[in-house]
C-alpha atoms as a PDB file:
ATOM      1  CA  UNK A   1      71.954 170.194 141.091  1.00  0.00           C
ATOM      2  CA  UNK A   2      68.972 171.833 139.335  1.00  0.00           C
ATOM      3  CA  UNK A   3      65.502 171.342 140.353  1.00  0.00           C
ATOM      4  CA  UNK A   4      62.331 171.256 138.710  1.00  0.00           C
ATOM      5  CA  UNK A   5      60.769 174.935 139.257  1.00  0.00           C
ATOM      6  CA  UNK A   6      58.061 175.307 142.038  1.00  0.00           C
ATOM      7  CA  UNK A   7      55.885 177.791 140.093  1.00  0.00           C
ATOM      8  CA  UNK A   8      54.393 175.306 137.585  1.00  0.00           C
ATOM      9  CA  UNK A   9      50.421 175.612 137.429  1.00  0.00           C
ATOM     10  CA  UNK A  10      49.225 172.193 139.069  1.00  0.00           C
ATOM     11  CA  UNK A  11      48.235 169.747 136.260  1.00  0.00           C
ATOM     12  CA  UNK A  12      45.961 167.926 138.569  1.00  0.00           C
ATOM     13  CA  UNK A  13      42.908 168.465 140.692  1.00  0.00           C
ATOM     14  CA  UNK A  14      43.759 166.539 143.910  1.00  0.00           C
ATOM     15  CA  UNK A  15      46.436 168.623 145.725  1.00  0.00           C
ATOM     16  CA  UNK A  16      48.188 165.801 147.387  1.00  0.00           C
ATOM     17  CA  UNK A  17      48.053 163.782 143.745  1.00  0.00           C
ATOM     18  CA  UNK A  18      49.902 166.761 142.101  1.00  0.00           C
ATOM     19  CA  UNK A  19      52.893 167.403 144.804  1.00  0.00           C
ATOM     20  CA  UNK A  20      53.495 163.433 144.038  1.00  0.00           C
ATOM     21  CA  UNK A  21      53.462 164.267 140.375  1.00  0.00           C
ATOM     22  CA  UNK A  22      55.863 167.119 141.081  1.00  0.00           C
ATOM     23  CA  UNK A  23      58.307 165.740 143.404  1.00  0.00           C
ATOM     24  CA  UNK A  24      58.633 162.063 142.412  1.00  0.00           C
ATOM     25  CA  UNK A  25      58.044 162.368 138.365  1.00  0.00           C
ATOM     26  CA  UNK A  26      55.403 159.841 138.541  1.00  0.00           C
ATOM     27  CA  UNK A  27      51.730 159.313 139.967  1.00  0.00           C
ATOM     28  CA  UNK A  28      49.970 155.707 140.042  1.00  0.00           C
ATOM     29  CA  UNK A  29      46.260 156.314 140.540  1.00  0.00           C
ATOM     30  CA  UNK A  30      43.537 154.224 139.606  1.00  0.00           C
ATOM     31  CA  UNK A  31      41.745 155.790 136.731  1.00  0.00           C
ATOM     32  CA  UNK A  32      39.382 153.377 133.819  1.00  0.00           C
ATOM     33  CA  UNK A  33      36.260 151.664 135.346  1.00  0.00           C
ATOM     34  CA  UNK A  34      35.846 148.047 133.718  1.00  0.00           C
ATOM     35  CA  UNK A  35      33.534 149.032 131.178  1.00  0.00           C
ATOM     36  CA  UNK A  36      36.504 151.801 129.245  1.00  0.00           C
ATOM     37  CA  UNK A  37      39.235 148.690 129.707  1.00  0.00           C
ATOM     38  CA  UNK A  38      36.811 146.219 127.984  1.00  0.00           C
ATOM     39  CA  UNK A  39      36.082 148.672 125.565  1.00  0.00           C
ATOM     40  CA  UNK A  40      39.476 149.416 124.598  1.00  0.00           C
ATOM     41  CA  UNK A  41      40.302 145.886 124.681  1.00  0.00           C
ATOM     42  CA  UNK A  42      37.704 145.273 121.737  1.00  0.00           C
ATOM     43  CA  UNK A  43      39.067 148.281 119.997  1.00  0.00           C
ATOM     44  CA  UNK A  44      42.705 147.172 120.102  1.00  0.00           C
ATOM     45  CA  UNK A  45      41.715 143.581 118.745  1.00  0.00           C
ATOM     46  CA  UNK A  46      39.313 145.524 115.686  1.00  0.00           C
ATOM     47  CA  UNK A  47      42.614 147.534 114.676  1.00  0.00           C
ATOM     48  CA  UNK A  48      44.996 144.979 114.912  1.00  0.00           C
ATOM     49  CA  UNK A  49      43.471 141.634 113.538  1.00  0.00           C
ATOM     50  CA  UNK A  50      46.963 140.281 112.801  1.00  0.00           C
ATOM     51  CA  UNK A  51      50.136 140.769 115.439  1.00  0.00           C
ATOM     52  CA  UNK A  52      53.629 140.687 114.833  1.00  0.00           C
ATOM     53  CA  UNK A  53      55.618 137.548 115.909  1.00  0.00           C
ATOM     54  CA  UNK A  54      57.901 139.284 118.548  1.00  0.00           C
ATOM     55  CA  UNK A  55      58.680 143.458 119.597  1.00  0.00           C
ATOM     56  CA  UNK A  56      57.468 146.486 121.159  1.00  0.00           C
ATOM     57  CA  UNK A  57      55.432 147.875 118.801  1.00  0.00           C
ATOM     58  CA  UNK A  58      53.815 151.633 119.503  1.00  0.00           C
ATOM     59  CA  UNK A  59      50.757 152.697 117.145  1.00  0.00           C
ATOM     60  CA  UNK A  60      52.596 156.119 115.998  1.00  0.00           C
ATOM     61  CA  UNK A  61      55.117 153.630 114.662  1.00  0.00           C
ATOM     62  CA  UNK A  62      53.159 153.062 111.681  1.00  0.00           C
ATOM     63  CA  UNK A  63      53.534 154.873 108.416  1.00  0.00           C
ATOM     64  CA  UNK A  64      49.552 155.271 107.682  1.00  0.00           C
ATOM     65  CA  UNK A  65      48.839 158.319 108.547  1.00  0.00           C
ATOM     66  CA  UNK A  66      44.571 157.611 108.980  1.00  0.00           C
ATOM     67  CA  UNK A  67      45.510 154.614 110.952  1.00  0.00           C
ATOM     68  CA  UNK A  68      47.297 156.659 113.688  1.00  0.00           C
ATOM     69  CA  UNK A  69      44.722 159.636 113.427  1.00  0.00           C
ATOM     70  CA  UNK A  70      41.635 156.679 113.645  1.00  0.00           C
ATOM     71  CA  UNK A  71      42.952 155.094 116.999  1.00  0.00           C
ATOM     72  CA  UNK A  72      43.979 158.254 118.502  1.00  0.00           C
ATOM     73  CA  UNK A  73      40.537 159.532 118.260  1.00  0.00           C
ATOM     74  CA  UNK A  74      38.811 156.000 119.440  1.00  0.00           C
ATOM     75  CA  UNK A  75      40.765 155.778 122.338  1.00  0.00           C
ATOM     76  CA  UNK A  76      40.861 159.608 123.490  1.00  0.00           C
ATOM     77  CA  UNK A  77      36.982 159.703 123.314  1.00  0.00           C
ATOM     78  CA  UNK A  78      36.737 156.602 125.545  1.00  0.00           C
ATOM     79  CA  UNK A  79      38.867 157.796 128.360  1.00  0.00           C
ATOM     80  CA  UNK A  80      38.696 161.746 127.701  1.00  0.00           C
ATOM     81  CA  UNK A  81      36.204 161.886 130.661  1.00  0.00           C
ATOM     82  CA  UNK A  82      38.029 159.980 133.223  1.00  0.00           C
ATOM     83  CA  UNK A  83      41.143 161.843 131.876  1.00  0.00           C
ATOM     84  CA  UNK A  84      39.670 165.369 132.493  1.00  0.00           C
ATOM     85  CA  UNK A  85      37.991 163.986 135.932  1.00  0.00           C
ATOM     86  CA  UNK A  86      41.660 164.029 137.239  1.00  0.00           C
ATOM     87  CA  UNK A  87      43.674 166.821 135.581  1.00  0.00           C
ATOM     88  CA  UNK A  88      43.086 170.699 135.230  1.00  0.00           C
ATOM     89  CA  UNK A  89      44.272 173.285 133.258  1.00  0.00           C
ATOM     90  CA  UNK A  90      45.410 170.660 130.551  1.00  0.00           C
ATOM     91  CA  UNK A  91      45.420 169.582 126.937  1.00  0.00           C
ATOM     92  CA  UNK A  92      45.220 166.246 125.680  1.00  0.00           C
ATOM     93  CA  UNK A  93      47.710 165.779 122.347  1.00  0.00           C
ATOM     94  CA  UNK A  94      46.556 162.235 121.287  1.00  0.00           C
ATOM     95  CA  UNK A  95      46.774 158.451 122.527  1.00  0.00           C
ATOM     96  CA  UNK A  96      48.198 155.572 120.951  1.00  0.00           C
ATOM     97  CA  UNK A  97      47.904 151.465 121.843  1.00  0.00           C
ATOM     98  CA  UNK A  98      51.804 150.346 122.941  1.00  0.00           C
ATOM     99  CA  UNK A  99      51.968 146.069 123.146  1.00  0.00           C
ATOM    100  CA  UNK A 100      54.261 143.939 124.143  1.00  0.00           C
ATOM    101  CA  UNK A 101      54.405 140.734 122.051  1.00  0.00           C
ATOM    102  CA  UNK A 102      55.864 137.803 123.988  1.00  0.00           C
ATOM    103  CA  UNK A 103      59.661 137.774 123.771  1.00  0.00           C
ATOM    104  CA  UNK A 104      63.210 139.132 125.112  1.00  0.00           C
ATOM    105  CA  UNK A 105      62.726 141.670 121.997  1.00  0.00           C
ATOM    106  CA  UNK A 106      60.007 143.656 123.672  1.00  0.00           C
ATOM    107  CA  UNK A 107      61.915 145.794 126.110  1.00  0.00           C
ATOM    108  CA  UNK A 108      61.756 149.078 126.226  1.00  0.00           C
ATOM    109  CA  UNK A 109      65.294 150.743 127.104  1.00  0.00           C
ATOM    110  CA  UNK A 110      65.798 152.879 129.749  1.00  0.00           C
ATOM    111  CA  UNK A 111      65.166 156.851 128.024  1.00  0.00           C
ATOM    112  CA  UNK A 112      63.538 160.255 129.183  1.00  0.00           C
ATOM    113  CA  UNK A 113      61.124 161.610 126.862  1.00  0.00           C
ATOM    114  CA  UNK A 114      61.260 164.110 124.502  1.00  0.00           C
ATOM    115  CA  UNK A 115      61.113 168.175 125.796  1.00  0.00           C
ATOM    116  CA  UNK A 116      58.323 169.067 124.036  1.00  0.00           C
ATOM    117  CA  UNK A 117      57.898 172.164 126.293  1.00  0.00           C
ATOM    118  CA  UNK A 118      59.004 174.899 127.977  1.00  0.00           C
ATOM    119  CA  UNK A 119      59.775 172.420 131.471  1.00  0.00           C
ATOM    120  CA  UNK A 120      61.044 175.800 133.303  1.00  0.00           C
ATOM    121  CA  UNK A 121      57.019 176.759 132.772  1.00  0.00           C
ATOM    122  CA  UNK A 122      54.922 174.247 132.087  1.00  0.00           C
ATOM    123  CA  UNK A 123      54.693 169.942 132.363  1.00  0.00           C
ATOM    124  CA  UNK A 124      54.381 167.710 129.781  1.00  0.00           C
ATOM    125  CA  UNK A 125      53.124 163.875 130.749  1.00  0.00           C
ATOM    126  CA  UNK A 126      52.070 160.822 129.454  1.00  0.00           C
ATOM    127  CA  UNK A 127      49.495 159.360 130.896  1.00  0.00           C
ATOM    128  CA  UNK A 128      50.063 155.024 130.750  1.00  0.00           C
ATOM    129  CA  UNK A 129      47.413 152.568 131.042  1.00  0.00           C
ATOM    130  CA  UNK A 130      47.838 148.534 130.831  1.00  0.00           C
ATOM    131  CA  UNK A 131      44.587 146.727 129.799  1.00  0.00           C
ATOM    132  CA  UNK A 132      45.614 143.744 131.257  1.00  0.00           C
ATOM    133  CA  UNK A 133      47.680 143.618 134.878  1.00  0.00           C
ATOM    134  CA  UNK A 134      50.969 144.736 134.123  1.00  0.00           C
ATOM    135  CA  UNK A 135      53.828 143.322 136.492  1.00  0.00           C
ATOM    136  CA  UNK A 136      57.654 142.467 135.913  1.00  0.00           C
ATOM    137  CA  UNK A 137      56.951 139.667 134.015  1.00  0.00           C
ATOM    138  CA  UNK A 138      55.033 140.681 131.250  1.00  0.00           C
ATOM    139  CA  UNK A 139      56.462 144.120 130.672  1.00  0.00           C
ATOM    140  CA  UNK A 140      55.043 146.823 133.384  1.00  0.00           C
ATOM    141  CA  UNK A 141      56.771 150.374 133.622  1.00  0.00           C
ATOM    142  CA  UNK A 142      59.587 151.359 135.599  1.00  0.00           C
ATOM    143  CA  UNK A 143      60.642 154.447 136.706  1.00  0.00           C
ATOM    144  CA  UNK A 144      63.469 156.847 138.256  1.00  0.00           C
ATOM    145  CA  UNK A 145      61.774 158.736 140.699  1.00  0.00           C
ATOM    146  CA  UNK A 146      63.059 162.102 141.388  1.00  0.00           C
ATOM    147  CA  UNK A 147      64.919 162.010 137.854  1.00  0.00           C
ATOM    148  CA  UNK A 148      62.577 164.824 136.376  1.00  0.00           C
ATOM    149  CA  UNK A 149      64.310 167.254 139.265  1.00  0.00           C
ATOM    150  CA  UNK A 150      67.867 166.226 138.883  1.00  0.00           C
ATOM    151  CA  UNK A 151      68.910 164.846 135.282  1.00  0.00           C
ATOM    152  CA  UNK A 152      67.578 168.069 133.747  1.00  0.00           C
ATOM    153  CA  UNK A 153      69.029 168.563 130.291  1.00  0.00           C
ATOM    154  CA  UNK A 154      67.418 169.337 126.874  1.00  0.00           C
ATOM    155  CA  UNK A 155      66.302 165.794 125.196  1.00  0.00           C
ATOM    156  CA  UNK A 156      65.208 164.638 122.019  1.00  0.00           C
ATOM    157  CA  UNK A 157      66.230 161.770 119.282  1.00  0.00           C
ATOM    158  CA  UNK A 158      69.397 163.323 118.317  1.00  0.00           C
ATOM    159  CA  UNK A 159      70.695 164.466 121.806  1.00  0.00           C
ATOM    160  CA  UNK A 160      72.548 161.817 124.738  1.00  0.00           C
ATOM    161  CA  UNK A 161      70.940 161.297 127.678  1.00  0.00           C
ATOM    162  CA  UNK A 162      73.334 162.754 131.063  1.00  0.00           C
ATOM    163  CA  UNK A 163      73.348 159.033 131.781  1.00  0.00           C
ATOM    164  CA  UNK A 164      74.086 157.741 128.159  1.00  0.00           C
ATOM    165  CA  UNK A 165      76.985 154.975 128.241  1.00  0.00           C
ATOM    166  CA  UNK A 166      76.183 154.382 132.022  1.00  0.00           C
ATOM    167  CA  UNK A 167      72.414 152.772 131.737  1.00  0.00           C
ATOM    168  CA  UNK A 168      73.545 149.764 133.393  1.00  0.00           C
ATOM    169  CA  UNK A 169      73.963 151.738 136.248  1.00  0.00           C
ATOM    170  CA  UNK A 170      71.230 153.584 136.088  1.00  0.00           C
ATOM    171  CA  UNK A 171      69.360 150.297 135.679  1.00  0.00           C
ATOM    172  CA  UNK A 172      70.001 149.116 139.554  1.00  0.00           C
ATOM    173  CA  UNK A 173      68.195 151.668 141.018  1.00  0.00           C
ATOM    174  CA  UNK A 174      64.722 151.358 138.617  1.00  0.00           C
ATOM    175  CA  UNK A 175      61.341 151.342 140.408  1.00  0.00           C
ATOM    176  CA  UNK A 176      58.953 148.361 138.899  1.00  0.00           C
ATOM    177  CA  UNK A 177      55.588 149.448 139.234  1.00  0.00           C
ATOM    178  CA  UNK A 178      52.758 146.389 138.911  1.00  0.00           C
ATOM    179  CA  UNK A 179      50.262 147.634 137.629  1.00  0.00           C
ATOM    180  CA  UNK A 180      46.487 146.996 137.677  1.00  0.00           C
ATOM    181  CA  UNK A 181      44.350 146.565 134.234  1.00  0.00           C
ATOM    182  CA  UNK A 182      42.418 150.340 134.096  1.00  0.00           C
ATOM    183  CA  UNK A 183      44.943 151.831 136.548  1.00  0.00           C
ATOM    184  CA  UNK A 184      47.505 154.815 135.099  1.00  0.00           C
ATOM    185  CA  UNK A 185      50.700 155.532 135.818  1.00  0.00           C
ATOM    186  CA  UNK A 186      51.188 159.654 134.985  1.00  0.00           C
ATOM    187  CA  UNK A 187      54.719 160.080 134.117  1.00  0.00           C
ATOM    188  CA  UNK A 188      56.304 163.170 133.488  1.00  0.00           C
ATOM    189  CA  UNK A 189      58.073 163.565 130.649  1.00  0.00           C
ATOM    190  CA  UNK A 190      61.534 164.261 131.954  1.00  0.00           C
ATOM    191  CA  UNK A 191      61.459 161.344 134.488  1.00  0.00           C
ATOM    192  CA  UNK A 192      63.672 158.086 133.227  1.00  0.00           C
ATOM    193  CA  UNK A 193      61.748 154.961 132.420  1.00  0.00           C
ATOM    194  CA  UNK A 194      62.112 152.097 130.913  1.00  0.00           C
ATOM    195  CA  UNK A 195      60.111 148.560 131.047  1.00  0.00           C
ATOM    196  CA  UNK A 196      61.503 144.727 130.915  1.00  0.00           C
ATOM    197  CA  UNK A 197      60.390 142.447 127.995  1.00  0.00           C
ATOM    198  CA  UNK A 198      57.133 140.456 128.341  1.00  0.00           C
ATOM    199  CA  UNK A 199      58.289 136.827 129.097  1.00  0.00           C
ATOM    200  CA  UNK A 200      54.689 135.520 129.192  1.00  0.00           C
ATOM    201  CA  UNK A 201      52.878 133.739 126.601  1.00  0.00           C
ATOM    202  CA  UNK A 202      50.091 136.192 125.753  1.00  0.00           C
ATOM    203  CA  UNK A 203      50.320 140.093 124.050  1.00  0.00           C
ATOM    204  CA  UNK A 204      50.455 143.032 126.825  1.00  0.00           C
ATOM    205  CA  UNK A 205      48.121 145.481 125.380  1.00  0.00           C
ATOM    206  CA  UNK A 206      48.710 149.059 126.678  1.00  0.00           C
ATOM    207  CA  UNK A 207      47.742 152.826 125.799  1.00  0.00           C
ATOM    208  CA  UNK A 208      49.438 156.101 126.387  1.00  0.00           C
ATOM    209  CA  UNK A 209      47.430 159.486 126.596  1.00  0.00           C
ATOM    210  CA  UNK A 210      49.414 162.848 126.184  1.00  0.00           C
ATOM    211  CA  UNK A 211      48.917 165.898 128.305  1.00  0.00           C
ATOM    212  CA  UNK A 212      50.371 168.749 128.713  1.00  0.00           C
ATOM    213  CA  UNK A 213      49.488 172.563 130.403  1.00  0.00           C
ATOM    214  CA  UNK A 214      46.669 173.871 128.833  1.00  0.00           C
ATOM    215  CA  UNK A 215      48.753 176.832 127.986  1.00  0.00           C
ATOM    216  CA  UNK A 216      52.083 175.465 126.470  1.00  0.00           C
ATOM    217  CA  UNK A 217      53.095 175.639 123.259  1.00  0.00           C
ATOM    218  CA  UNK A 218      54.750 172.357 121.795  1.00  0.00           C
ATOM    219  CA  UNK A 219      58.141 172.312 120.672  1.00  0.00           C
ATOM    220  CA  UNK A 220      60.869 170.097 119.284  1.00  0.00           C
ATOM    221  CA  UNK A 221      64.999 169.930 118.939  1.00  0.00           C
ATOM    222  CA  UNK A 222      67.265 168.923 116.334  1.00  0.00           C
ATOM    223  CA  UNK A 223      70.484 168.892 116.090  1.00  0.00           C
ATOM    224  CA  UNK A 224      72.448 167.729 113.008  1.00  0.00           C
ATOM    225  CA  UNK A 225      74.584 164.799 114.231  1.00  0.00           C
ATOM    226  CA  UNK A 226      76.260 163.614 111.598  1.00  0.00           C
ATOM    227  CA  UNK A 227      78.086 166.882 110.888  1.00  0.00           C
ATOM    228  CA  UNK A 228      78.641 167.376 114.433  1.00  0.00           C
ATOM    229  CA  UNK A 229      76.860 170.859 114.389  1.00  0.00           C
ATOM    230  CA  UNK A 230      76.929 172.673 117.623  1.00  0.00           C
ATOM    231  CA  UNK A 231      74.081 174.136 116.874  1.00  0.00           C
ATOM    232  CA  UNK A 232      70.378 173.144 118.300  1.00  0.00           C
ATOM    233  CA  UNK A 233      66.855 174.207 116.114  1.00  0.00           C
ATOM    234  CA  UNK A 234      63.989 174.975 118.409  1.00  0.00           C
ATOM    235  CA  UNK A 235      60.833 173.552 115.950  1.00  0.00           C
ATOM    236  CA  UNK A 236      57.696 175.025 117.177  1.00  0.00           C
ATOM    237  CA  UNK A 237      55.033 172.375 116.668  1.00  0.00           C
ATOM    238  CA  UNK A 238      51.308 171.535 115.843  1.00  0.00           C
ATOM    239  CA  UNK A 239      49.718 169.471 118.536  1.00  0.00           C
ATOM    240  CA  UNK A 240      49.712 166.305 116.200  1.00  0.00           C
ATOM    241  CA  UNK A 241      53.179 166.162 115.400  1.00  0.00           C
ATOM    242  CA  UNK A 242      53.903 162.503 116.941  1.00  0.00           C
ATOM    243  CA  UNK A 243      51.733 161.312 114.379  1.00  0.00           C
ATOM    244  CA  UNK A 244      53.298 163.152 111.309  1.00  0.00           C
ATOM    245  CA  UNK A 245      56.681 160.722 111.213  1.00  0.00           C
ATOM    246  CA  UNK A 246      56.089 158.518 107.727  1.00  0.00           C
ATOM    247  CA  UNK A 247      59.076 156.119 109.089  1.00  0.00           C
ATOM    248  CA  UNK A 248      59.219 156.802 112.956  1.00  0.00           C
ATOM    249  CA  UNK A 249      62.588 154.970 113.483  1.00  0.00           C
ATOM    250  CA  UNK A 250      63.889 157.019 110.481  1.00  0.00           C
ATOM    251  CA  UNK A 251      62.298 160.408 110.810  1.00  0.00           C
ATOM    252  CA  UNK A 252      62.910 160.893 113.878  1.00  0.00           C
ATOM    253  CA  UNK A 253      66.582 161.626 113.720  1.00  0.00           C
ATOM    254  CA  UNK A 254      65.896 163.931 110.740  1.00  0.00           C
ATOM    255  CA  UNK A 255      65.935 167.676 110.432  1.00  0.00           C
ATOM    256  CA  UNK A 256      61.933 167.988 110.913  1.00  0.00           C
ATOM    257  CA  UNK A 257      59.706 168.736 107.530  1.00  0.00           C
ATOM    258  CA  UNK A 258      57.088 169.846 109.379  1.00  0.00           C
ATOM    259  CA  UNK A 259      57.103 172.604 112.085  1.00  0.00           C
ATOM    260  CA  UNK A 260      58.893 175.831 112.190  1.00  0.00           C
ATOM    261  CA  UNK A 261      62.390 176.978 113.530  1.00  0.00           C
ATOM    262  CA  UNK A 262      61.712 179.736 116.353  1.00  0.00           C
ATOM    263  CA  UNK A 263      65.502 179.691 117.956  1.00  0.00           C
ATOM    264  CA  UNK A 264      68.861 178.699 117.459  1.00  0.00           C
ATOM    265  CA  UNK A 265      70.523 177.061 120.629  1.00  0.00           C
ATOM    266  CA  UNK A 266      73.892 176.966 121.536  1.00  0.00           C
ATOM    267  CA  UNK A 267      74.365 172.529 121.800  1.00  0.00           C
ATOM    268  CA  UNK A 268      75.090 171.678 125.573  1.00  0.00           C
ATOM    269  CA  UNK A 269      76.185 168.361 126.183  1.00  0.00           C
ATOM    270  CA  UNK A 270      74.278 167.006 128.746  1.00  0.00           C
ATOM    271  CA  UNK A 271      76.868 163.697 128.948  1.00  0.00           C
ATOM    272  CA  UNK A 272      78.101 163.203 132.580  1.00  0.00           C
ATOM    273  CA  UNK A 273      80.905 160.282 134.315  1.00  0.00           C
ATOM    274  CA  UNK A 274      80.166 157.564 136.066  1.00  0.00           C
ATOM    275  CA  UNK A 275      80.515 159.585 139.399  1.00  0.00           C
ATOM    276  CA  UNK A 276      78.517 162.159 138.582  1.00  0.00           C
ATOM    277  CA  UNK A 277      76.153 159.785 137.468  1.00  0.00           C
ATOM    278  CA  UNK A 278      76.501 158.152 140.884  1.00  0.00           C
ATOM    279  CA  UNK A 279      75.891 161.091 142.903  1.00  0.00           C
ATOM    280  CA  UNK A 280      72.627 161.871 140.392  1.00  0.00           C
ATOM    281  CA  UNK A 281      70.793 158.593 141.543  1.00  0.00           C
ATOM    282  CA  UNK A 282      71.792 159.421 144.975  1.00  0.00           C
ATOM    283  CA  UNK A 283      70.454 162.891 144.708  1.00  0.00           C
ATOM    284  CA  UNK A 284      67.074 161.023 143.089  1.00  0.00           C
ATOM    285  CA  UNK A 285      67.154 158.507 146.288  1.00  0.00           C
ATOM    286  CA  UNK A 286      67.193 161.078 148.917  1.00  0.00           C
ATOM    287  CA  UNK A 287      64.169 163.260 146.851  1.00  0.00           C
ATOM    288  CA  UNK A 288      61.786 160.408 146.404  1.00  0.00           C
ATOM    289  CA  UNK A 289      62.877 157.498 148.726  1.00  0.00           C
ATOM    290  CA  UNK A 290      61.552 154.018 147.844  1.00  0.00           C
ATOM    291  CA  UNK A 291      58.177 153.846 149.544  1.00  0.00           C
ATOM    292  CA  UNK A 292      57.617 151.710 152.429  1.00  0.00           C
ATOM    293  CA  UNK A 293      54.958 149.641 150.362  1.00  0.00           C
ATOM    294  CA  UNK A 294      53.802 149.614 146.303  1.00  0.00           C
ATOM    295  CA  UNK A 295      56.420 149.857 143.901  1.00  0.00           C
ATOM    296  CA  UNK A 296      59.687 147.321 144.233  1.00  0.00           C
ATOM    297  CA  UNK A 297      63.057 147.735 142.663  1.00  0.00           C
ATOM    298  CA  UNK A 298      63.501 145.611 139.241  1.00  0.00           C
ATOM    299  CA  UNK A 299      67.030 144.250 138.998  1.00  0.00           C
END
């Protein structure tokens, strides 16, 4: 099974911090003092007077353009010094508030993220934050560990996942992560996530920072689905590209009008069986064993 490469310039300062970066997919560190939460808290209620009724609503989902550009910018210049305190040789794309509004409709399904760069040379992360505690309850993160080094496969909106038609599989062997209002979870891009629905009363108010080696250039795939084209288009993008989509849910599995094409892929499928499947989360177990204390399995 492939690995994720060794030779990767460390995106983080503490030694120790990055190999747990690199070998598990994920880091939970504490990161916002009480003053940035607070602060974001007041931000997220002066964007959003009015919530929705029910969902999992992201920022970038939005269609106004100034909107997504406005809290980007408020919330990167409130935690771009504790950010840069803990990485190195980074770039930070953008940031966007992600809430929870009470309700079986806010789960997040089980997905890798985008490639958005070269992964054989660089990392790409997002950096998560609750502003309240997080937990199983209301909607914390949940993670794959290990994933990032063996389900290694070109992904974006109009690719499967190696695990697609088998997520209720992959779904016994999650890692819940509570999490602590101010502390981050750093997940890399590749590593499988997902989060349960918040089934408490009350909205659970989140951000997510981007970051990626300083040196990478950001990219995108496409491939045209409905004519079953076996072709992939390598899109080499500007650094606010997340925020360019006028309907998110729609332009996202569209050929990209922004960006240019750089390379023509041949279109792997990445789709695996069951078994194989199997013997991936057993590959992931043995990697980055569940630790003797923190994060818990959610069933």
């Amino acid at each position: 099974m492939t690995r994720v490469p060794t030779m990767i310039s460390p995106l983080l300062q503490d030694p120790a911090s990055w190999r747990r970066l690199h070998d598990d997919g994920y880091l939970q560190t504490p990161l916002l003092p009480r003053s940035a939460v607070q602060n974001l808290l007041a931000a997220f209620e002066q964007f959003h007077p009015q919530l929705p009724e029910t969902g999992f609503v992201s920022s970038t989902y939005s269609p106004d353009l100034a909107y997504k550009r406005a809290v980007s910018e408020c919330i990167t210049e409130i935690i771009r010094p504790h950010v840069d305190s803990v990485f190195q040789n980074h770039r930070v794309l953008g940031a966007a508030f992600l809430y929870k509004m009470p309700g079986p409709q806010s789960r997040l399904p089980l997905h890798q993220d985008w490639t958005v760069v070269d992964e054989d040379r660089f990392i790409a992360a997002n950096v998560w934050m609750p502003l309240v505690d997080a937990d199983a309850d209301n909607g914390t993160l949940c993670v794959m560990p290990g994933s990032h080094r063996v389900m290694r496969s070109i992904r974006s909106p109009t690719l499967p996942f190696c695990y697609s038609g088998h997520e209720d599989l992959m779904q016994q062997h999650m890692r819940s992560l509570p999490t602590k209002a101010g502390e981050a979870v750093i997940v890399n891009q590749a590593t499988a996530h997902c989060s349960p629905p918040n089934l408490r009363r009350t909205v659970r108010p989140a951000i997510t920072v981007g970051v990626v080696s300083a040196q990478a250039r950001l990219r995108f795939y496409y491939r045209d689905r409905q004519h079953n084209d076996r072709r992939l288009e390598m899109f080499e993008q500007e650094d606010d590209f997340f925020l360019r989509f006028d309907d998110f849910h729609r332009d996202i599995f569209a050929r990209p009008r922004f960006g240019r094409v750089v390379a023509e892929l041949d279109y792997p499928d990445p789709t695996r069986s069951e078994s194989e499947i199997a013997a991936m989360i057993q590959e992931c177990q043995r990697l980055s064993p569940e630790p003797t204390e923190g994060g818990r399995s959610w069933r």
